[in-house]
Protein backbone atom coordinates (compact mmCIF):
# COMPACT_ATOMS: atom_id res chain seq x y z
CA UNK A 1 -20.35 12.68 -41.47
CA UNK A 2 -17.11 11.82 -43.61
CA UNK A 3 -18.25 14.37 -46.44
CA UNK A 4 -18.07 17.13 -44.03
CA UNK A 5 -15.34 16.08 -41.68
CA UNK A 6 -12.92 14.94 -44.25
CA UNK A 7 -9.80 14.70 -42.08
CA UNK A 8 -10.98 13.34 -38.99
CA UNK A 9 -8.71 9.99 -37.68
CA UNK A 10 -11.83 8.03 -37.78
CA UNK A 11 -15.36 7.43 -37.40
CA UNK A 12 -17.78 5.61 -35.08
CA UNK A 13 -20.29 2.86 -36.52
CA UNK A 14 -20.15 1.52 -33.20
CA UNK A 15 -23.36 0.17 -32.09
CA UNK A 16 -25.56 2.13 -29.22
CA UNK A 17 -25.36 0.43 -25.99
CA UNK A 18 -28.05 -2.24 -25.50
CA UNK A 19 -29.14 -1.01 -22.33
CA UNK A 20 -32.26 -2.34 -21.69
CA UNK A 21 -33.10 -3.73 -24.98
CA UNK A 22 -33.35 -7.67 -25.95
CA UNK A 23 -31.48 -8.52 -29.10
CA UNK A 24 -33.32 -9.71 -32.51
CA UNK A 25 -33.88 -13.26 -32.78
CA UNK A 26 -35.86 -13.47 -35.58
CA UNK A 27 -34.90 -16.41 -38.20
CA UNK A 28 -33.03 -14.15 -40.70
CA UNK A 29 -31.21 -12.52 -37.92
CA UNK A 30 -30.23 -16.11 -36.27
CA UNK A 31 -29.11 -17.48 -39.85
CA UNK A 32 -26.00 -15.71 -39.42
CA UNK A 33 -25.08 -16.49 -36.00
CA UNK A 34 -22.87 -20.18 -36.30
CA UNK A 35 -23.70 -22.77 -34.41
CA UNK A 36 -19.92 -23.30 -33.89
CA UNK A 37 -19.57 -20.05 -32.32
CA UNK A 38 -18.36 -19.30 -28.49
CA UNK A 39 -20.95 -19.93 -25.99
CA UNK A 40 -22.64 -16.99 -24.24
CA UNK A 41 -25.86 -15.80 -22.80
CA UNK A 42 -28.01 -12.92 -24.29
CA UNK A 43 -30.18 -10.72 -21.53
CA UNK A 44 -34.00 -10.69 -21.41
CA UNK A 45 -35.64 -7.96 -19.98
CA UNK A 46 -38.94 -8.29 -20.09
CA UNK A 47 -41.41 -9.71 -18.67
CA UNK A 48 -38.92 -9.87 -16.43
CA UNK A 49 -34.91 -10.02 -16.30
CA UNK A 50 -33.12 -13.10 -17.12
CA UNK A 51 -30.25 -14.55 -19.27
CA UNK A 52 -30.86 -17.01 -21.76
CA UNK A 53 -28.39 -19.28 -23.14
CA UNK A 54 -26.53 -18.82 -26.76
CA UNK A 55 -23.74 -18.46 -29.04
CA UNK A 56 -21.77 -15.35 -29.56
CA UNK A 57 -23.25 -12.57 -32.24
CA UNK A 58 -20.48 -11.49 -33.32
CA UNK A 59 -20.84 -12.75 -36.71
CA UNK A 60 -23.62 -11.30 -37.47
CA UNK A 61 -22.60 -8.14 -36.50
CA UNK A 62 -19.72 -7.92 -37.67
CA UNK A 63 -21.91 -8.95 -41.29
CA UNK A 64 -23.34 -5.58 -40.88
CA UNK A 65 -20.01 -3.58 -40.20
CA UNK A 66 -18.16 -5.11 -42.58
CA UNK A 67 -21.41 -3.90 -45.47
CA UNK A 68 -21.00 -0.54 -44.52
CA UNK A 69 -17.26 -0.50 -44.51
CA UNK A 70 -17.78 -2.17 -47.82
CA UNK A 71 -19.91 0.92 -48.67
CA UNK A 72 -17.94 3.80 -47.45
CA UNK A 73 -14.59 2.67 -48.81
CA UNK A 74 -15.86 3.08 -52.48
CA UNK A 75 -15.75 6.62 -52.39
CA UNK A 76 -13.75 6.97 -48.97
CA UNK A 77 -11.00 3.97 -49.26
CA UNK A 78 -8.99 5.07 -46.46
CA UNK A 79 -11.48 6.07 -43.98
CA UNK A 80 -11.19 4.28 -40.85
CA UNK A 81 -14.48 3.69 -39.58
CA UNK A 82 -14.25 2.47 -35.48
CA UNK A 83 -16.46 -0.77 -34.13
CA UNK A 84 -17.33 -2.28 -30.71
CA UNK A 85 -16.74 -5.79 -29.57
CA UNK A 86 -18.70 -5.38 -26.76
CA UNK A 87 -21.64 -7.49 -25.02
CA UNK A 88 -22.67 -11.05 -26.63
CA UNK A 89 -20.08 -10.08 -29.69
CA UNK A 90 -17.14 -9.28 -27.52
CA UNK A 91 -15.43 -12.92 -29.01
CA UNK A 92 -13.83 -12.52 -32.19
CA UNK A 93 -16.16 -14.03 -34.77
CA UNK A 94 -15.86 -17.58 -36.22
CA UNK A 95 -16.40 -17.13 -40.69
CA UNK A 96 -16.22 -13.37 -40.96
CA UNK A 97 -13.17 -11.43 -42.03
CA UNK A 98 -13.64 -8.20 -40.34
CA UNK A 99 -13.02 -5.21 -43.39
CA UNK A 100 -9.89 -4.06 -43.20
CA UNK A 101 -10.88 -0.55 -42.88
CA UNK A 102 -12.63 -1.36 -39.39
CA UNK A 103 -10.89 -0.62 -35.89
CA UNK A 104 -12.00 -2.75 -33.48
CA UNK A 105 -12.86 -1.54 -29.77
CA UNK A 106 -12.64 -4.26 -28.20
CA UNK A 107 -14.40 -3.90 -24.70
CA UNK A 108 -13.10 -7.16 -23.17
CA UNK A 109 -12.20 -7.19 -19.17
CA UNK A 110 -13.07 -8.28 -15.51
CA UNK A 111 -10.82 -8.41 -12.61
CA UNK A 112 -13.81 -9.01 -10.38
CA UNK A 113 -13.49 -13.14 -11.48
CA UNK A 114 -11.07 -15.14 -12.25
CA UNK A 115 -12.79 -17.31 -14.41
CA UNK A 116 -12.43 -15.05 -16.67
CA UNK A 117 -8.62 -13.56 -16.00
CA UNK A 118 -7.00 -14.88 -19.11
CA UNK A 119 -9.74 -13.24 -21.06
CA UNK A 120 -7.53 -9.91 -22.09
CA UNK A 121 -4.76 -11.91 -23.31
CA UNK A 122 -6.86 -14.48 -25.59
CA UNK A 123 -9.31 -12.01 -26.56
CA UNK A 124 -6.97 -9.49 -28.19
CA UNK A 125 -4.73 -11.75 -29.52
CA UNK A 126 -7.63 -13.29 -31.49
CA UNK A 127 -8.97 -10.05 -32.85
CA UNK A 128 -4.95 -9.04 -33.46
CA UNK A 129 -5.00 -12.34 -36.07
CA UNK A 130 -7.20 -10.58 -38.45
CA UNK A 131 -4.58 -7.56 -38.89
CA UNK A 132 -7.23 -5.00 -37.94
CA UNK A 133 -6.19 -1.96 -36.21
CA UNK A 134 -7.21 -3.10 -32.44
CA UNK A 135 -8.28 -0.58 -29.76
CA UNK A 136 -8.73 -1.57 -25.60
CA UNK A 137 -11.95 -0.27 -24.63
CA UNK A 138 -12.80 -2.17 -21.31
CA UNK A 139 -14.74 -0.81 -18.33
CA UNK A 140 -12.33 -2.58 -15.88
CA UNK A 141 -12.09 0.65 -13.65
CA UNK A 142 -15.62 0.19 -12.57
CA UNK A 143 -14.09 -3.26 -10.50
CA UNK A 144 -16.29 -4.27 -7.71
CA UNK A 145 -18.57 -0.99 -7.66
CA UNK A 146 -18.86 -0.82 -4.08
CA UNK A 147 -17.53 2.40 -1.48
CA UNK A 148 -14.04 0.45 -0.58
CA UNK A 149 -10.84 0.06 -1.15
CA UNK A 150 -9.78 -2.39 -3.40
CA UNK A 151 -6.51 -2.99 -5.93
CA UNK A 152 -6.17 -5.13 -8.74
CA UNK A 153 -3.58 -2.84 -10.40
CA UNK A 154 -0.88 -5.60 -10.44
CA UNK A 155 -3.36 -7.43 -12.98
CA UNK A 156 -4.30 -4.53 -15.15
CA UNK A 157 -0.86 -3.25 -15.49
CA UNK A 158 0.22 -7.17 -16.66
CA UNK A 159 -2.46 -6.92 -18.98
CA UNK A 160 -1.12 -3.31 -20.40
CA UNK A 161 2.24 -4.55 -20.08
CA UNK A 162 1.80 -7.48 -22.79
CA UNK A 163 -0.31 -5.18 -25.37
CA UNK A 164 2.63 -2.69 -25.44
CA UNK A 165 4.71 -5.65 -26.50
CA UNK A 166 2.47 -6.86 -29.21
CA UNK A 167 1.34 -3.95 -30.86
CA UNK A 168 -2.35 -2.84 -29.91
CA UNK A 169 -2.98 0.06 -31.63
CA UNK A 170 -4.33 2.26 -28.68
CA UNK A 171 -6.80 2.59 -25.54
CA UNK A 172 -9.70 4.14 -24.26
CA UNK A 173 -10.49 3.63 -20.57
CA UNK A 174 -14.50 4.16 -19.83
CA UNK A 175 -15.83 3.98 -15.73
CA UNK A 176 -12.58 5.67 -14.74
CA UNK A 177 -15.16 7.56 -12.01
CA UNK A 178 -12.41 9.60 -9.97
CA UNK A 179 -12.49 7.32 -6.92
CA UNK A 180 -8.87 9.00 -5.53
CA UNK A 181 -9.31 7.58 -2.34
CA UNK A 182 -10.24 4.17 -3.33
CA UNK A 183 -8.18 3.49 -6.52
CA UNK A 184 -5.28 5.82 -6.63
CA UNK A 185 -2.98 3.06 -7.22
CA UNK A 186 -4.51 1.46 -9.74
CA UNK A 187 -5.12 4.89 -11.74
CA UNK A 188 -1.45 5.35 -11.07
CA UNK A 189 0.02 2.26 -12.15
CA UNK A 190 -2.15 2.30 -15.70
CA UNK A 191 -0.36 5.31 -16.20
CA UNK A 192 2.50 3.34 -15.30
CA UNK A 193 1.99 0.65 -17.74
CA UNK A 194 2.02 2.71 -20.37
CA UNK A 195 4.69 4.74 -19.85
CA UNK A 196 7.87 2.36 -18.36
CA UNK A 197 10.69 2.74 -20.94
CA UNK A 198 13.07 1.18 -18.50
CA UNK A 199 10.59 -1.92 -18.05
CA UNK A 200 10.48 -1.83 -14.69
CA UNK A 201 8.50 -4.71 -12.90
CA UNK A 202 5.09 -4.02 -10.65
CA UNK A 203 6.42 -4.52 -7.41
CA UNK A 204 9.29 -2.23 -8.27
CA UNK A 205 6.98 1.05 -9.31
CA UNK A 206 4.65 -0.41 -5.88
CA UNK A 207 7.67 0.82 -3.54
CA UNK A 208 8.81 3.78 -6.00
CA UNK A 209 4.93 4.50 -5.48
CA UNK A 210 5.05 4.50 -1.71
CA UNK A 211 8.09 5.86 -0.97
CA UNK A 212 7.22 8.71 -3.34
CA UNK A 213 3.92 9.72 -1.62
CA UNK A 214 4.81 8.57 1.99
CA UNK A 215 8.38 8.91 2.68
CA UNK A 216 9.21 6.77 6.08
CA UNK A 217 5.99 5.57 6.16
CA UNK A 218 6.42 3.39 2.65
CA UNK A 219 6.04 0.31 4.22
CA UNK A 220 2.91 0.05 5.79
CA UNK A 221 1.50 1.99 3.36
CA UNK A 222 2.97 -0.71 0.92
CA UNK A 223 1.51 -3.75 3.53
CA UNK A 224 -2.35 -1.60 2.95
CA UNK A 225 -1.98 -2.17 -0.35
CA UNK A 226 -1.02 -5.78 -0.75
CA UNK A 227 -3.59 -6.31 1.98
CA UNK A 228 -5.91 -5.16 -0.68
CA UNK A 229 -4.64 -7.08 -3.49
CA UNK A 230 -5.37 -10.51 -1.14
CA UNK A 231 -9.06 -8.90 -0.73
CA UNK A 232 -9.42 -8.74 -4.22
CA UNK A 233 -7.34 -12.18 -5.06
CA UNK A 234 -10.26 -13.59 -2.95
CA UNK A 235 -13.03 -12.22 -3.73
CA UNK A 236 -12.45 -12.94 -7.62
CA UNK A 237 -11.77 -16.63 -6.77
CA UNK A 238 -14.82 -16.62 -5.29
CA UNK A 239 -17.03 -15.19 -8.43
CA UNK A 240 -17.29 -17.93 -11.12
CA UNK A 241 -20.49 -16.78 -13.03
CA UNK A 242 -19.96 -14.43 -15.73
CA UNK A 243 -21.68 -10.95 -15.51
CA UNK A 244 -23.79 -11.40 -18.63
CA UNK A 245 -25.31 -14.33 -16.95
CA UNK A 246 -26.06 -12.44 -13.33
CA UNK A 247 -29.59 -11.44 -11.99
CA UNK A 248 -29.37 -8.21 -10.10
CA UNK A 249 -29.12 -9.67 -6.86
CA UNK A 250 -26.38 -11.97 -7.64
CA UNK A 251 -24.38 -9.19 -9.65
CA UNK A 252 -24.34 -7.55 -5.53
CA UNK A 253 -23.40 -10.62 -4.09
CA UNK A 254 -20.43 -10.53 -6.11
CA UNK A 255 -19.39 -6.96 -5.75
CA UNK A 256 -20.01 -7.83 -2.06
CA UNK A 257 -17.69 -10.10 -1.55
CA UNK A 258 -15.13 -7.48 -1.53
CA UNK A 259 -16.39 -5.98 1.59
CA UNK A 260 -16.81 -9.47 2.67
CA UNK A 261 -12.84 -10.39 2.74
CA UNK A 262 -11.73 -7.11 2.93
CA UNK A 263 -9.58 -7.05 6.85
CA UNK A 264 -10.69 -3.78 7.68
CA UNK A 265 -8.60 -4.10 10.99
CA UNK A 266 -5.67 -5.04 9.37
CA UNK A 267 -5.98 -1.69 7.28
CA UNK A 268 -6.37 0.14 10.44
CA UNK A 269 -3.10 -1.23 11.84
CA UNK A 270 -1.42 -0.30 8.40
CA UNK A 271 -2.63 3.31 8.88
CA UNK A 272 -1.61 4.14 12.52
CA UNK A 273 2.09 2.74 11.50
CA UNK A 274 2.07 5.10 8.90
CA UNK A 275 1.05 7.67 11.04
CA UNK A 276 3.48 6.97 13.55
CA UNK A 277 6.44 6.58 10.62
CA UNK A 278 5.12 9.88 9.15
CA UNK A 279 7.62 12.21 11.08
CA UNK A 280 4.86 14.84 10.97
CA UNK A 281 4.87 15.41 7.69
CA UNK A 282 2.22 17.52 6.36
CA UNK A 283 1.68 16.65 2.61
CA UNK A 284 2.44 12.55 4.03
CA UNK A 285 -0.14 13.05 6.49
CA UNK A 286 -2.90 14.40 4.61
CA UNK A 287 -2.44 11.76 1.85
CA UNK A 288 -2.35 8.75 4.60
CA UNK A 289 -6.07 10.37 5.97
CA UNK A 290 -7.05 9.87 2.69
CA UNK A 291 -6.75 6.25 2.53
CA UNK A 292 -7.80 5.75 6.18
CA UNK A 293 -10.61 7.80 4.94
CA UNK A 294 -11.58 4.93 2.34
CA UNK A 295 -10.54 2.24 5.01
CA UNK A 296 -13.45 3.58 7.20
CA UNK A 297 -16.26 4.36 4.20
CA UNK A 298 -15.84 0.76 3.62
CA UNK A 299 -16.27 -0.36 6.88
CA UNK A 300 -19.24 1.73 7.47
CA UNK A 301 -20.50 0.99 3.79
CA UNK A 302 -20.45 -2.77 4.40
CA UNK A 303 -22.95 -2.70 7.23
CA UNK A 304 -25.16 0.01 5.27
CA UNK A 305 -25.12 -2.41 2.42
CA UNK A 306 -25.55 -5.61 4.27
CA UNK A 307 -28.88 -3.84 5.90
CA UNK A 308 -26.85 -4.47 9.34
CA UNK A 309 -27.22 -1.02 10.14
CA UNK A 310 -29.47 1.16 12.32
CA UNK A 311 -30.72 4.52 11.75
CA UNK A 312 -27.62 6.04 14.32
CA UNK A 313 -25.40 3.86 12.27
CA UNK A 314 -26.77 5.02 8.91
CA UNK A 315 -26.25 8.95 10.04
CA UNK A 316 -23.02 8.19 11.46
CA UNK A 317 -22.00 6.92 8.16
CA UNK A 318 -23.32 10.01 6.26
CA UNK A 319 -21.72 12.51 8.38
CA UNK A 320 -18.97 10.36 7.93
CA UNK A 321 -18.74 11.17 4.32
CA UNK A 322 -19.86 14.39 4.04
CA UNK A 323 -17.53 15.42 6.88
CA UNK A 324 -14.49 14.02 5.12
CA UNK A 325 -15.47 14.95 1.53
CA UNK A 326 -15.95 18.92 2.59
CA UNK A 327 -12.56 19.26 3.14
CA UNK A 328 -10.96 16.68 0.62
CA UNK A 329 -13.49 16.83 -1.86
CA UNK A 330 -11.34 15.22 -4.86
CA UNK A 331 -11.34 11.80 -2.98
CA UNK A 332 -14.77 10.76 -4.08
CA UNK A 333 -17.48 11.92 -6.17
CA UNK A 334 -20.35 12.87 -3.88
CA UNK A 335 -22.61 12.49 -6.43
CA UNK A 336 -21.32 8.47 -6.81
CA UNK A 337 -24.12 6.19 -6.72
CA UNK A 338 -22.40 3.55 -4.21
CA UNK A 339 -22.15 6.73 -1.59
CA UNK A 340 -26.12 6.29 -1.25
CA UNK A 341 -26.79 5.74 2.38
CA UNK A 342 -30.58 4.70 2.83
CA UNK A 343 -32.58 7.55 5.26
């Protein structure tokens, strides 16, 4: 690839996803993971899925990345070849010097739990000691997964916030799945993050935000989404297992719990004051439907998912969608998998 793309920035030695597939843990392969090293889980998929206790891989990983970075920079010294930290080797590893020719991806980040939200912050800082050039690569924007509202912007753009100050070297957001009515804000404040020469703090761009879009009606429109952020506050106390170490079912309890302490009502109330604040403002209007659209697909979503609902119910909640979507059809991706409503 480097012999015929000479100039490119860099290239990927990144690993493939693992998907379904059960690392090697045969003795050569274990040799090089230290006993010393962060505690983790690794998946098992078959017979059936389960997570079995163990130490971090990045070592031994990072064994292999740093041979063929080894290997390319004899005839290509300055090529910058571009790694994942992702999985069970997401923790910086404990006895190998990454090459210094590597770029590390690091994939850290979960806003769902709060066990693990200092995890940015000691992660990249760890992976900065080396002196590599360090890339954000998380798939944070995926958050709870379910068809509702929810904001945790105030966390992510923290989290942006401090790597601006200490140099990370880029990002590159992945599950970013165009969920406008769901998680405008938060799409709008990582933009904000990176771009806020004048420093300004969260809650300052949060009214600059409303007032922007809603005019008059800022400040219930504000009050929907703090009402959010306390959903989402609660629902990540709440979580205390790590994904990794999840079954299926209890990686929907947790995205559940959203719906769970999510006060639809109290979003409701948010949205008529807006209404009534909007002066009849077109443009305001429209863009306060949108998020008392995504008020009401969670609502309807969380008895659909719960298995609450009848067969009326289930319809309702279709036309509901498909209704709403054929005229605003940027709000959500029809195609989205948590838009399935069971016949």
């Amino acid at each position: 690839i480097i012999r015929g793309k000479p100039n490119l920035k860099s290239y990927s030695i990144c690993l493939p996803d693992s998907a379904t597939s059960t690392q090697c843990m045969c003795e050569e392969c274990r040799r090089l993971d230290p006993v010393n090293a962060p505690k983790g889980v690794i998946a098992v998929f078959f017979p059936d899925r389960r997570s079995v206790p163990y130490v971090s891989s990045t070592d031994r990983v990072f064994t292999y990345m740093n041979r063929v970075a080894r290997e390319v920079s004899q005839e290509y010294p300055k090529a910058v070849l571009a790694c994942y930290a992702y999985g069970n080797y997401t923790a910086p590893p404990v006895r190998t010097v990454p090459h210094r020719n590597l770029m590390i991806l690091s994939t850290v980040g979960n806003y769902t739990n709060f066990k693990e939200a200092n995890n940015v912050e000691r992660n990249l800082a760890g992976w900065k000691s080396f002196g590599n050039r360090l890339l954000w690569r998380p798939n944070v924007h995926m958050g709870f997964g379910m068809a509702s509202p929810e904001n945790f912007s105030r966390r992510i753009f923290a989290d942006i916030s401090l790597m601006a100050e200490n140099g990370i070297f880029g990002v590159d957001y992945d599950t970013m799945g165009s969920e406008w009515a769901t998680k405008a804000l938060m799409y709008y404040m990582v933009c904000r993050a990176h771009y806020n020469p004048d420093r300004l703090d969260y809650d300052t761009l949060l009214v600059d935000y409303c007032w922007s879009g809603f005019r008059q009606a800022w400040k219930p429109v504000r009050e929907y989404f703090l009402a959010l952020e306390r959903a989402c506050d609660r629902a990540a106390s709440e979580n205390t297992k790590s994904p990794p170490a999840l079954t299926w079912q209890q990686r929907f309890e947790q995205s559940y719990r959203l719906m769970e302490f999510t006060d639809y009502d109290r979003l409701d109330s948010c949205i008529a004051e807006a209404k009534s604040k909007a002066d009849g403002d077109g443009d305001v209007l429209r863009r306060i439907e949108r998020l008392e659209f995504a008020a009401g697909l969670g609502r309807r979503m969380k008895k659909v998912r719960s298995n609450a609902a009848t067969p009326a119910e289930r319809d309702e909640a279709r036309r509901y969608i498909e209704d709403y979507l054929r005229k605003d059809p940027s709000a959500y991706p029809v195609d989205h998998p948590s838009l399935s409503v069971p016949k």
